[in-house]
C-alpha atoms as a PDB file:
ATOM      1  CA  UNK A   1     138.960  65.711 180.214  1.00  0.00           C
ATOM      2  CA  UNK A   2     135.016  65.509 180.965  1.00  0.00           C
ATOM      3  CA  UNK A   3     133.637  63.768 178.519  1.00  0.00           C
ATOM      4  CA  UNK A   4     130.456  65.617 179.046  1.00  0.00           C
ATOM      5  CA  UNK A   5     132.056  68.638 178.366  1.00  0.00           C
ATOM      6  CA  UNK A   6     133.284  68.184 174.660  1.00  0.00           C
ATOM      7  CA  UNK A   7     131.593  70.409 172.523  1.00  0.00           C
ATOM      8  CA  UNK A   8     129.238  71.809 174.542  1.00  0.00           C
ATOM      9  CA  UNK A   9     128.349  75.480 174.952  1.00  0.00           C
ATOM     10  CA  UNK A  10     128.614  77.573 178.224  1.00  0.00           C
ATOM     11  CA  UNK A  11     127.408  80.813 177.908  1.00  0.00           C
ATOM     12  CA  UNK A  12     129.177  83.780 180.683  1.00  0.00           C
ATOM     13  CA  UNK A  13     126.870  86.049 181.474  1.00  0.00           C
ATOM     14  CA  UNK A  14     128.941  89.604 182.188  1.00  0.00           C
ATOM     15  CA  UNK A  15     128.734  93.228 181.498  1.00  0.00           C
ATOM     16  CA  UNK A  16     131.562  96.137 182.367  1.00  0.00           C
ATOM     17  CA  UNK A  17     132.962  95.948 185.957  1.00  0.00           C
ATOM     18  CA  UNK A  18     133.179  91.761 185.773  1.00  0.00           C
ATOM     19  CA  UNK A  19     135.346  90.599 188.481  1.00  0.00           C
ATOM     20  CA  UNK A  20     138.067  89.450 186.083  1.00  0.00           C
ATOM     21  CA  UNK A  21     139.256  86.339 187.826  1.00  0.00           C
ATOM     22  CA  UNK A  22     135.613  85.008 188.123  1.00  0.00           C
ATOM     23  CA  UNK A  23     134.997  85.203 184.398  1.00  0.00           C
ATOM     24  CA  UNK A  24     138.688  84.554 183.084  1.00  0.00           C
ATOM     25  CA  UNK A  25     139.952  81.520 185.751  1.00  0.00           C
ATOM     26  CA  UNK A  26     136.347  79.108 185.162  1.00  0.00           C
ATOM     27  CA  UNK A  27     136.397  80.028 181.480  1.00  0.00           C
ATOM     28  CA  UNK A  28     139.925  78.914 180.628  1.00  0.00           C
ATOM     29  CA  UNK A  29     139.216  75.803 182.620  1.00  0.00           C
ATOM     30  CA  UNK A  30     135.949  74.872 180.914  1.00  0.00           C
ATOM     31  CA  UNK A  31     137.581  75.633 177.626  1.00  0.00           C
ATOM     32  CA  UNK A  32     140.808  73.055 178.359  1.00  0.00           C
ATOM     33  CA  UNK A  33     138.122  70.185 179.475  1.00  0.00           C
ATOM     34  CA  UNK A  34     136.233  70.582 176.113  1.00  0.00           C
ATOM     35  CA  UNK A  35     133.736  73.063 175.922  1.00  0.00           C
ATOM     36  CA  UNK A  36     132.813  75.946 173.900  1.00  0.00           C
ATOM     37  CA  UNK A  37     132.268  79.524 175.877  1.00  0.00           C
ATOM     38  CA  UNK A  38     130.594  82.534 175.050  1.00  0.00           C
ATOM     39  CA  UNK A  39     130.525  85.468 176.732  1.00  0.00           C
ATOM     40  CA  UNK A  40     127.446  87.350 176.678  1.00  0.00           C
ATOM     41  CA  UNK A  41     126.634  90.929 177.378  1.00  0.00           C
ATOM     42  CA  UNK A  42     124.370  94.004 176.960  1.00  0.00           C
ATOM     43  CA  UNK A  43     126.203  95.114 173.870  1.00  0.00           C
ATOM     44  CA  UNK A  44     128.375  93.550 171.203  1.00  0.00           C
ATOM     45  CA  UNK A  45     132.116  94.642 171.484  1.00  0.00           C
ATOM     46  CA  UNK A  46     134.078  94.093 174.565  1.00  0.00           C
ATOM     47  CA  UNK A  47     133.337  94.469 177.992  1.00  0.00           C
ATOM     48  CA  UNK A  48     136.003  96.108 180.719  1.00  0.00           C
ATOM     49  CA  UNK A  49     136.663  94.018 183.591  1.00  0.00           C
ATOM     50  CA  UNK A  50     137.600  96.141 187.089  1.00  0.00           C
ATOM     51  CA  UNK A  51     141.256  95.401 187.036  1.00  0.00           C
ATOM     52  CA  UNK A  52     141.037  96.837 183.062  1.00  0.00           C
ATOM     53  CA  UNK A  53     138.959  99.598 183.235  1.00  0.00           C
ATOM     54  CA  UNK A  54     141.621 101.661 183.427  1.00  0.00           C
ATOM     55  CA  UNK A  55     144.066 100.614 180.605  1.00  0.00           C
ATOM     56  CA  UNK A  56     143.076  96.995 179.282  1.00  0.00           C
ATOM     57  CA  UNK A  57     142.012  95.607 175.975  1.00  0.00           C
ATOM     58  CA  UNK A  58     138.734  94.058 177.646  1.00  0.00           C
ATOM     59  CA  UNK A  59     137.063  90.970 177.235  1.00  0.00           C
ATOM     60  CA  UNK A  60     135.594  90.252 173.962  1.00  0.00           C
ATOM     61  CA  UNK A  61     131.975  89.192 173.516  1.00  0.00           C
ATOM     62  CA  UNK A  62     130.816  86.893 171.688  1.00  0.00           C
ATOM     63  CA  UNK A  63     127.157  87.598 171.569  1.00  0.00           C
ATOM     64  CA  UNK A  64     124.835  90.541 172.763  1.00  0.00           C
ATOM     65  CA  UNK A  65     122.164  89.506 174.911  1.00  0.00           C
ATOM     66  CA  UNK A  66     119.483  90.634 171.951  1.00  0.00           C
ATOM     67  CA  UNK A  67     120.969  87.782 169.729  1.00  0.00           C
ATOM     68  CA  UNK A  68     121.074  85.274 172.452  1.00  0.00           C
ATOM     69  CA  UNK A  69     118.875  82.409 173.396  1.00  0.00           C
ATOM     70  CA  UNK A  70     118.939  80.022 176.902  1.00  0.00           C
ATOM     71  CA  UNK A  71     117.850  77.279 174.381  1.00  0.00           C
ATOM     72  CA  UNK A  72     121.160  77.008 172.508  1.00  0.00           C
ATOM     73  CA  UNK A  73     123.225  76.650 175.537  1.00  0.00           C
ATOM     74  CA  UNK A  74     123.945  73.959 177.853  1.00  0.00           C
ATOM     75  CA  UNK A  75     125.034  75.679 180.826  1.00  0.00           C
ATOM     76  CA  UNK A  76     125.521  78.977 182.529  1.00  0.00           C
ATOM     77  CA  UNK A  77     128.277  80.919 184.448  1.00  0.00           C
ATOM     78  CA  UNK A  78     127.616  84.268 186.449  1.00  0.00           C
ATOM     79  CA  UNK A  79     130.351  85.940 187.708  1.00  0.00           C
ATOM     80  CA  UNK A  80     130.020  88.499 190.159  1.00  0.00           C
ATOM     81  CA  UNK A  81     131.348  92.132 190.337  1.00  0.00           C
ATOM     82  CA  UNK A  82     129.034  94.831 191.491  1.00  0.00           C
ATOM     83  CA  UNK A  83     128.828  97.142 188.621  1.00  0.00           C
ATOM     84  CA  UNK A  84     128.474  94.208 186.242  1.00  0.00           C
ATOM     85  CA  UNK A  85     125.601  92.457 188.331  1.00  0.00           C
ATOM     86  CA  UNK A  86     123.549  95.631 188.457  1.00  0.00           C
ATOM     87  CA  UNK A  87     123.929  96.233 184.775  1.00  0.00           C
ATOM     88  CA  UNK A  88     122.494  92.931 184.461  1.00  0.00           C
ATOM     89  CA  UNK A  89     119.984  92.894 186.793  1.00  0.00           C
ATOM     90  CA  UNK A  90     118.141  95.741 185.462  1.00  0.00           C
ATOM     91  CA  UNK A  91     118.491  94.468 182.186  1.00  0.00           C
ATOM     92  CA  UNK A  92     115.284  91.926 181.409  1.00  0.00           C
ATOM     93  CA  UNK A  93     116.703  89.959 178.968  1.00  0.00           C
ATOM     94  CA  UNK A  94     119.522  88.357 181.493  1.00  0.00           C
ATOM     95  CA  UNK A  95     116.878  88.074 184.209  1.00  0.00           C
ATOM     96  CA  UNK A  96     114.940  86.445 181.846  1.00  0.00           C
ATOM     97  CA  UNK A  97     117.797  83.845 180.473  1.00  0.00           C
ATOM     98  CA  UNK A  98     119.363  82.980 183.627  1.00  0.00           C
ATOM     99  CA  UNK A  99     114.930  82.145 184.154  1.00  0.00           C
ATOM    100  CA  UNK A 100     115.049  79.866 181.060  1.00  0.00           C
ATOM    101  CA  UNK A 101     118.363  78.448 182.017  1.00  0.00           C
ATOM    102  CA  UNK A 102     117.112  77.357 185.780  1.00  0.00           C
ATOM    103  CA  UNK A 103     113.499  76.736 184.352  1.00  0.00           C
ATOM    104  CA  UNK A 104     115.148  73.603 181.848  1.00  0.00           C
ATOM    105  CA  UNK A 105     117.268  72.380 184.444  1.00  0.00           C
ATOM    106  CA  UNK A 106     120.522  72.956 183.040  1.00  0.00           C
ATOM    107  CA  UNK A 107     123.523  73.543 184.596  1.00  0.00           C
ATOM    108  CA  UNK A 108     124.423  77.236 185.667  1.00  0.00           C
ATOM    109  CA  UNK A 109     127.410  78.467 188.365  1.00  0.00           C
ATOM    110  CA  UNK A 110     127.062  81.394 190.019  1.00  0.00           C
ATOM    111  CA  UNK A 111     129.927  83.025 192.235  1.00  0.00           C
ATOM    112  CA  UNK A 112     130.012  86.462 194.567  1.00  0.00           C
ATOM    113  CA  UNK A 113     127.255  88.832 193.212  1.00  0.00           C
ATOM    114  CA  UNK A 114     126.449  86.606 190.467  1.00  0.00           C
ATOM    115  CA  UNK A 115     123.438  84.709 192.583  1.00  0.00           C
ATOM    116  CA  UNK A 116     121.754  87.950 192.996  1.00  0.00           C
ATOM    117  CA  UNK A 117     121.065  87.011 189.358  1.00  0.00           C
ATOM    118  CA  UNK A 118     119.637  84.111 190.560  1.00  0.00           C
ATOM    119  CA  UNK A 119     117.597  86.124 193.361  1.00  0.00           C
ATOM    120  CA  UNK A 120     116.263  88.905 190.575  1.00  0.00           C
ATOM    121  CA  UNK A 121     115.663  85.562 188.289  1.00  0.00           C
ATOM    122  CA  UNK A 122     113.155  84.266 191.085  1.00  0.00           C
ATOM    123  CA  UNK A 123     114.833  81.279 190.629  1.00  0.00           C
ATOM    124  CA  UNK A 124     116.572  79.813 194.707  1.00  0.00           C
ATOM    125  CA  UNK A 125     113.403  79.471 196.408  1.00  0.00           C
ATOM    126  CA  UNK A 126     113.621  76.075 198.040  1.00  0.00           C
ATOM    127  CA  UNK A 127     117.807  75.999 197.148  1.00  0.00           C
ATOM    128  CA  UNK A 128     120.680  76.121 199.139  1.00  0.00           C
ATOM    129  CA  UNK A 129     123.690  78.135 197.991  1.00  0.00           C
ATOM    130  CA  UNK A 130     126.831  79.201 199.756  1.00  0.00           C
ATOM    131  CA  UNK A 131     127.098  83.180 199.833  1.00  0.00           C
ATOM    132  CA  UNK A 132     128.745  85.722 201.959  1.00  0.00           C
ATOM    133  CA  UNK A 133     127.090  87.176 204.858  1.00  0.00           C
ATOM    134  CA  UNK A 134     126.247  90.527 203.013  1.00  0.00           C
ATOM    135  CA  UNK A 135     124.127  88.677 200.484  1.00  0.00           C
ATOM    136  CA  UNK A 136     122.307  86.348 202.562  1.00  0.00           C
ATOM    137  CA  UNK A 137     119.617  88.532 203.003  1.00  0.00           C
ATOM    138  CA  UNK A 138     118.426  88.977 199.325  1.00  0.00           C
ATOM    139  CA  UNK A 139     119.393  85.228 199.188  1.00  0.00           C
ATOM    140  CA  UNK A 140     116.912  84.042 202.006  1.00  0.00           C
ATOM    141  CA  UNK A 141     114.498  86.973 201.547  1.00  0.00           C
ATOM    142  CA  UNK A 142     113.868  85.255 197.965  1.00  0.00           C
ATOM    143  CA  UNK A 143     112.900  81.720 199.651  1.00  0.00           C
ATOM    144  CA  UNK A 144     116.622  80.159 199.722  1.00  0.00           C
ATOM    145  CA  UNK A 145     119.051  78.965 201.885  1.00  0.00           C
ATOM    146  CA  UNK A 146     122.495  80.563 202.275  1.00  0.00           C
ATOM    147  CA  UNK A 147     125.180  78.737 203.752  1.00  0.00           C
ATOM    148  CA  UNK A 148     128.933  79.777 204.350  1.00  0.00           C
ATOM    149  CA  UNK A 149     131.345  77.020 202.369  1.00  0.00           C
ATOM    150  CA  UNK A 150     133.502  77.813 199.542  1.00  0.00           C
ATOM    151  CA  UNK A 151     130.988  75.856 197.280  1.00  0.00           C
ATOM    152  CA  UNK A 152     127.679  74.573 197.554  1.00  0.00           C
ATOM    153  CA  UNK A 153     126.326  71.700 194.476  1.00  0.00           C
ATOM    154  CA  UNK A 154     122.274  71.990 194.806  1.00  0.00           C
ATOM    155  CA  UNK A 155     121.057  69.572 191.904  1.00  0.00           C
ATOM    156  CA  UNK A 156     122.490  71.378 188.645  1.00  0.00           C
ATOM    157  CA  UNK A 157     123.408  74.587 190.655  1.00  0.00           C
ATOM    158  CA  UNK A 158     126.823  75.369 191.927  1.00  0.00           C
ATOM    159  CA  UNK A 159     127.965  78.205 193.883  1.00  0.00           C
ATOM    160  CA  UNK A 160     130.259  79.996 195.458  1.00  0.00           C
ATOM    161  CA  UNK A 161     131.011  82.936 198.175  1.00  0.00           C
ATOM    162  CA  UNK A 162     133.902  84.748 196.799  1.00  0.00           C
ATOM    163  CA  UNK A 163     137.330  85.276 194.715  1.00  0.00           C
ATOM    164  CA  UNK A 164     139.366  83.003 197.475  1.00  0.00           C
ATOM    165  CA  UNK A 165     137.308  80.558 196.314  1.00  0.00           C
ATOM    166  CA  UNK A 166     138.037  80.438 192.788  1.00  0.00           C
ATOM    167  CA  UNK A 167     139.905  77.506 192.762  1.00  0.00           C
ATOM    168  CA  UNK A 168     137.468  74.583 194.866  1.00  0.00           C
ATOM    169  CA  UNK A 169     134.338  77.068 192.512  1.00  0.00           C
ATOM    170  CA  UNK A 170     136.131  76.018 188.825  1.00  0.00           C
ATOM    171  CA  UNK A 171     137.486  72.746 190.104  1.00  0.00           C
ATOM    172  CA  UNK A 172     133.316  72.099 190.837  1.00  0.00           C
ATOM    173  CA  UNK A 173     132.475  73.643 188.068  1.00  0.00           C
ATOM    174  CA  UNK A 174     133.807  71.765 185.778  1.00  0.00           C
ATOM    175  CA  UNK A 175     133.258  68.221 187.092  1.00  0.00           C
ATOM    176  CA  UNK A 176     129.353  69.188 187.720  1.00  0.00           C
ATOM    177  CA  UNK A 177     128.854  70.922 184.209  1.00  0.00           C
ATOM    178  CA  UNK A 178     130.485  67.760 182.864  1.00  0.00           C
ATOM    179  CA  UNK A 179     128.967  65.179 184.463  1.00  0.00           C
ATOM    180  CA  UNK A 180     125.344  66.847 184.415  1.00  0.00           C
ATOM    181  CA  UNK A 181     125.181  67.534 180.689  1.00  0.00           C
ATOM    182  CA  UNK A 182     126.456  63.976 180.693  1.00  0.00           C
ATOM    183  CA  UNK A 183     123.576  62.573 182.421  1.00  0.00           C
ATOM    184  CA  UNK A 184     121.024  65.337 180.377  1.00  0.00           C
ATOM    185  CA  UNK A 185     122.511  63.885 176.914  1.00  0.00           C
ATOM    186  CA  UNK A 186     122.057  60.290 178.568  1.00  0.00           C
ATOM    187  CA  UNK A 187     118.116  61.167 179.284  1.00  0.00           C
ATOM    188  CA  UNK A 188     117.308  62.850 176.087  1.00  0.00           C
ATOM    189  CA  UNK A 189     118.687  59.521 174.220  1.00  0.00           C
ATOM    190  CA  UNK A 190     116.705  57.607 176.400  1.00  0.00           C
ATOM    191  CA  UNK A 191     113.575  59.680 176.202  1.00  0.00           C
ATOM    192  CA  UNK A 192     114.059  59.736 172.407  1.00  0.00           C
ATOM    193  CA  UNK A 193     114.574  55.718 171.838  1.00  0.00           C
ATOM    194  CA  UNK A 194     111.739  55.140 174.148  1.00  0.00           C
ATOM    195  CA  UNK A 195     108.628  57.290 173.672  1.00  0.00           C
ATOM    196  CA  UNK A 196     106.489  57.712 176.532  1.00  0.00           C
ATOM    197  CA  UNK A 197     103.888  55.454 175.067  1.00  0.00           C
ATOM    198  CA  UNK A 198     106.735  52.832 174.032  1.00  0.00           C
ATOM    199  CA  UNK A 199     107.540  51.827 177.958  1.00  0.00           C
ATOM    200  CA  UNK A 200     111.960  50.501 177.823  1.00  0.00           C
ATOM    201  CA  UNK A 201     111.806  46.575 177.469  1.00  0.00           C
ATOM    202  CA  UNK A 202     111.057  45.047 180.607  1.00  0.00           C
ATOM    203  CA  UNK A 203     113.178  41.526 182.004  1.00  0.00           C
ATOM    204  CA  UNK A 204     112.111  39.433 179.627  1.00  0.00           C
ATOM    205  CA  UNK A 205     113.614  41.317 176.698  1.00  0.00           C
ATOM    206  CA  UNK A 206     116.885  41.708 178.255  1.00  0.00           C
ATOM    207  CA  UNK A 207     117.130  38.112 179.809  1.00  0.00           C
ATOM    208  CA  UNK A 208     116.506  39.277 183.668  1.00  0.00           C
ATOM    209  CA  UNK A 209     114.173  37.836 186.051  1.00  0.00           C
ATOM    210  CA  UNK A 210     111.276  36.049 183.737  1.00  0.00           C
ATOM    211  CA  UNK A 211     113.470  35.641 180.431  1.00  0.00           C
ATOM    212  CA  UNK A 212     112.239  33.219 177.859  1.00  0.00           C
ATOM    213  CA  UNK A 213     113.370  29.282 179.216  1.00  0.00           C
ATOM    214  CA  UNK A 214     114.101  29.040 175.536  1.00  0.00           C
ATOM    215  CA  UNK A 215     117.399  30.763 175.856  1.00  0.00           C
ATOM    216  CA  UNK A 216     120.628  28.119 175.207  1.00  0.00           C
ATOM    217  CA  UNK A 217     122.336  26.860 177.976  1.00  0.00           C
ATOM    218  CA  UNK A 218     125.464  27.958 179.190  1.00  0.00           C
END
């Protein structure tokens, strides 16, 4: 288990027409290392994934976008799936979380369509993320990089070009997500024991390099 991971909140960004595997394969694995998910979308209810538009129950949601806030989440997945991209992309409150996700520097995954979130979110200029050829355009036309590897880690930002590579994408996933909200926990401690006019004790205070001579013998 991540240790990073326990307790902590993931919020799936998704509307109708989710690519099923892409929401359903990362979330089950997130939820056996330790964290909480929520799937978020336009409207409270469920949401129909392709493979269940036809006949299936959906995929419950926990929150509708309305109710839902970047701050009280620590990281992000967007799946892809055409019709559930577009949905989202015209809608301004995802643009605007996915924004507020990348803007605090917390950890968000992005697979298939999902980094045209990203791209709409103004948020890859100066990134590098692995994509298909079809959506390197939008990718590089928005200031990024797009690469062809089954997943690309850039800082807090992990993605990924396509269903075949669900497993090396949630494998990622989780080690990143729980290793970076590790290390955020780790720096908000810090930050919080050590304001930034109270400077961390220097050598002398933790008996390096220029340590009181008083100190007993060993």
């Amino acid at each position: 288990m991540e240790v990073g991971l326990k307790g902590r909140k993931v919020a799936i960004l998704a509307a109708d027409g989710v690519e099923q595997a892409q929401l359903l394969e990362p979330k089950r694995a997130l939820e056996a290392a330790g964290a909480q998910t929520e799937v978020i979308a336009p409207k409270e209810g469920t949401i129909q994934s392709l493979r269940e538009a036809a006949d299936g129950d959906g995929v419950p949601v926990a929150r509708a976008l309305a109710n839902a806030s970047a701050a009280g989440y620590d990281a992000a997945l967007l799946p892809g799936g055409t019709r559930s991209v577009k949905t989202l992309r015209e809608d301004a409150r995802a643009i605007q979380f996915v924004r507020e996700m990348m803007l605090a520097d917390k950890s968000v995954a992005a697979i298939a369509e999902g980094t045209l979130l990203l791209v709409e979110a103004d948020a890859v200029a100066g990134r590098t993320l692995a994509t298909v050829s079809a959506l390197r355009a939008d990718v590089e036309g928005a200031g990024g990089k797009g690469v062809d590897e089954p997943v690309h880690v850039d800082d807090r930002l992990v993605t990924s070009r396509k269903s075949s590579d669900l497993a090396f994408f949630t494998k990622r996933v989780v080690r990143e997500f729980g290793n970076r909200i590790e290390d955020a926990r780790v720096d908000q401690m810090s930050e919080a024991s050590f304001p930034a006019s109270d400077p961390p004790p220097g050598p002398t205070a933790v008996g390096g390099e220029g340590a009181s001579t008083n100190a007993p013998a060993r």
